[in-house]
C-alpha atoms as a PDB file:
ATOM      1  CA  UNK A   1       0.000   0.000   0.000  1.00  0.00           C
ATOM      2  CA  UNK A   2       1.318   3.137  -0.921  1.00  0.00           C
ATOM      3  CA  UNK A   3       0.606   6.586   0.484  1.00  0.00           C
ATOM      4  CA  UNK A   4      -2.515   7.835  -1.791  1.00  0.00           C
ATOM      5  CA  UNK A   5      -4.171   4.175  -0.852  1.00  0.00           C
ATOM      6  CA  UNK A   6      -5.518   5.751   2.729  1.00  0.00           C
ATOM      7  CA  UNK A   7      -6.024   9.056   0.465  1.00  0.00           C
ATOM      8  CA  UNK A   8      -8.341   7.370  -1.801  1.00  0.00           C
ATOM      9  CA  UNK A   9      -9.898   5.156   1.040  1.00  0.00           C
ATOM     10  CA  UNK A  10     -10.422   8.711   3.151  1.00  0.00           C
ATOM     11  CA  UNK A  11     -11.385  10.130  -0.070  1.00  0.00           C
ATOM     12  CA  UNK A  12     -14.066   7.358  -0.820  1.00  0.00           C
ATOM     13  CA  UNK A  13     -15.322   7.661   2.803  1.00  0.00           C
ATOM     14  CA  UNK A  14     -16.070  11.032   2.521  1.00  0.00           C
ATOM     15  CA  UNK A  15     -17.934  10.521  -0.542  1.00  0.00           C
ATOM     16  CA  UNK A  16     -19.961   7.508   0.842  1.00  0.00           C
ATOM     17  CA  UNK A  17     -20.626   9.979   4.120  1.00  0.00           C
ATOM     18  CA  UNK A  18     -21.657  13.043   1.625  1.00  0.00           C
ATOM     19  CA  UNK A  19     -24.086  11.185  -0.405  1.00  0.00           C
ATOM     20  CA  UNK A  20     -25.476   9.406   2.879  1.00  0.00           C
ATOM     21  CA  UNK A  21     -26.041  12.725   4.075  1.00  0.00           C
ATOM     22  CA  UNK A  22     -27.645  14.279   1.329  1.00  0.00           C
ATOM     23  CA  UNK A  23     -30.230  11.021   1.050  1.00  0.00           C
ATOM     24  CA  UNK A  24     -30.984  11.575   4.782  1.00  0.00           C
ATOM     25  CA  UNK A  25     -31.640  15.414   4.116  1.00  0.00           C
ATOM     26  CA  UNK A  26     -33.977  14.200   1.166  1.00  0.00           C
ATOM     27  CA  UNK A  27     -35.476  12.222   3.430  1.00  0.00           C
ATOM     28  CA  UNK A  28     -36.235  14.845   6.377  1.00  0.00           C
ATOM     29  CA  UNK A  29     -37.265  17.204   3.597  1.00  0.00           C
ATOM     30  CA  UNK A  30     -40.275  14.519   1.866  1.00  0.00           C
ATOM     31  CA  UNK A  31     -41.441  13.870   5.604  1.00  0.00           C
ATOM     32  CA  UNK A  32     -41.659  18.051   6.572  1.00  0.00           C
ATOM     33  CA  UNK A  33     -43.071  18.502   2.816  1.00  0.00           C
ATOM     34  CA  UNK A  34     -45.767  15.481   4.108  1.00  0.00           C
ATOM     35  CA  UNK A  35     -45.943  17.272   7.227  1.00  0.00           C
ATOM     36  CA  UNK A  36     -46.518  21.140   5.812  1.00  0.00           C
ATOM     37  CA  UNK A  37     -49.273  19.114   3.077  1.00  0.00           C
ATOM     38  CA  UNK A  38     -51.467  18.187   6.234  1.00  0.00           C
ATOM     39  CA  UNK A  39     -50.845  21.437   8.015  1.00  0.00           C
ATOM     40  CA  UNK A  40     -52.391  22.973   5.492  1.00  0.00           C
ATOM     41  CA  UNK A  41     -54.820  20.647   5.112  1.00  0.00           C
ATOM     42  CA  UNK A  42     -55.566  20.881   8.812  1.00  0.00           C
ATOM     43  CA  UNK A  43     -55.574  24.852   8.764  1.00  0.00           C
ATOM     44  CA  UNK A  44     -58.337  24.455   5.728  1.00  0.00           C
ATOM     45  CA  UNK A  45     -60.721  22.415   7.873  1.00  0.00           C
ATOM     46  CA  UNK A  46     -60.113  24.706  10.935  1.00  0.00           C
ATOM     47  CA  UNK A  47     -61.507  27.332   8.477  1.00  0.00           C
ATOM     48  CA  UNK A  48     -64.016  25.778   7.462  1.00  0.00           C
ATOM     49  CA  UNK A  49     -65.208  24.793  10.973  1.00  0.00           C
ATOM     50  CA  UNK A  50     -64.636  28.386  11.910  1.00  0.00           C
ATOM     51  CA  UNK A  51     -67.025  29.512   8.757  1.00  0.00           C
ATOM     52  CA  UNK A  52     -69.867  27.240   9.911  1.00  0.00           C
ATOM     53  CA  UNK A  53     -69.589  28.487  13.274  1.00  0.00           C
ATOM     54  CA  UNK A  54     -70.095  31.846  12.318  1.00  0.00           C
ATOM     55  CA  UNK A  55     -73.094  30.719  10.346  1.00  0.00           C
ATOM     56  CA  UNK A  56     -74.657  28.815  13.415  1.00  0.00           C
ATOM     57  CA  UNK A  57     -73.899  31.492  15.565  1.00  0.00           C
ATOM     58  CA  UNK A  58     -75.845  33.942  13.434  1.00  0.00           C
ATOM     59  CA  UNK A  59     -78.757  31.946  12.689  1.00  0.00           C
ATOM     60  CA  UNK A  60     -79.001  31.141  16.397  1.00  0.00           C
ATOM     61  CA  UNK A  61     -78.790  35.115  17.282  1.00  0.00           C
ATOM     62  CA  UNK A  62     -81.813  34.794  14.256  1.00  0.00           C
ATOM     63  CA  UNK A  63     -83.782  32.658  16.313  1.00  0.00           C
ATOM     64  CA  UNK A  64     -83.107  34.362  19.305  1.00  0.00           C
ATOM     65  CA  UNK A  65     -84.552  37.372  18.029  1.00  0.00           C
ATOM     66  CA  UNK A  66     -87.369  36.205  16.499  1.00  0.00           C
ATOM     67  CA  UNK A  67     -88.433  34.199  20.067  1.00  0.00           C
ATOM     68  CA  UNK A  68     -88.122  37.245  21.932  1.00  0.00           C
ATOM     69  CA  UNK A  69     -91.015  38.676  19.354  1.00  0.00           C
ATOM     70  CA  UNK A  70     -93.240  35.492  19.574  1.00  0.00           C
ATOM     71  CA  UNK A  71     -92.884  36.011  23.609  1.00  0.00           C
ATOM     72  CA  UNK A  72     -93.241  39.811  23.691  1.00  0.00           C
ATOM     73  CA  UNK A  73     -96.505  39.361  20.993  1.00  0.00           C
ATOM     74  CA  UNK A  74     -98.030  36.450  23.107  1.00  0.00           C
ATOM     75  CA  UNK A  75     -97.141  38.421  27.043  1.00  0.00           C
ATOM     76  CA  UNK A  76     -98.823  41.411  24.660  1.00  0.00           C
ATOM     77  CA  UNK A  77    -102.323  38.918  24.058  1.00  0.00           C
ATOM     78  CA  UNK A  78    -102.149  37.988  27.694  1.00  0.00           C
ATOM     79  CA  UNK A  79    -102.439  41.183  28.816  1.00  0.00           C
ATOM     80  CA  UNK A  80    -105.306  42.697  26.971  1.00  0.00           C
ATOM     81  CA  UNK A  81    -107.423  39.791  28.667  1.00  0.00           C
ATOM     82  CA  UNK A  82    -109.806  38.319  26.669  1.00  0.00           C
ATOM     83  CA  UNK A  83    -111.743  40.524  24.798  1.00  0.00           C
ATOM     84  CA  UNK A  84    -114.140  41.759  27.530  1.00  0.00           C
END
């Protein structure tokens, strides 16, 4: 063995150690783009939910307001006896 032998072998390491490295790194970077994918998704859904919220809110503020009528209109007929 001569003296560029361990320089080849270190050189071939390093190589082997770099392109291990870089498939790792594509690996970490498919699972966050996976990850960010269902964030998304997630944050879309949340939105959504938050959308029919505000819908359920208002037609319950709707109802609300239309009770209050019905019980004012029928305390109204209660009072004024009945007819006599």
């Amino acid at each position: 063995m001569g003296p560029f032998d361990d320089r080849l072998t270190t050189l071939e390491r390093a190589e082997f150690l770099h392109a291990s490295t870089l498939r790792r790194h594509g690996e970490m970077l498919d699972v966050h783009e996976e990850r960010m994918a269902a964030l998304a998704a997630n944050l879309t859904a949340l939105r959504e939910m938050q959308e029919r919220q505000t819908q359920t809110q208002q037609a319950l503020a709707t109802t609300q307001a239309q009770l209050a009528e019905t019980l004012a209109a029928i305390k109204d007929m209660l009072g004024c006896g009945n007819g006599h």
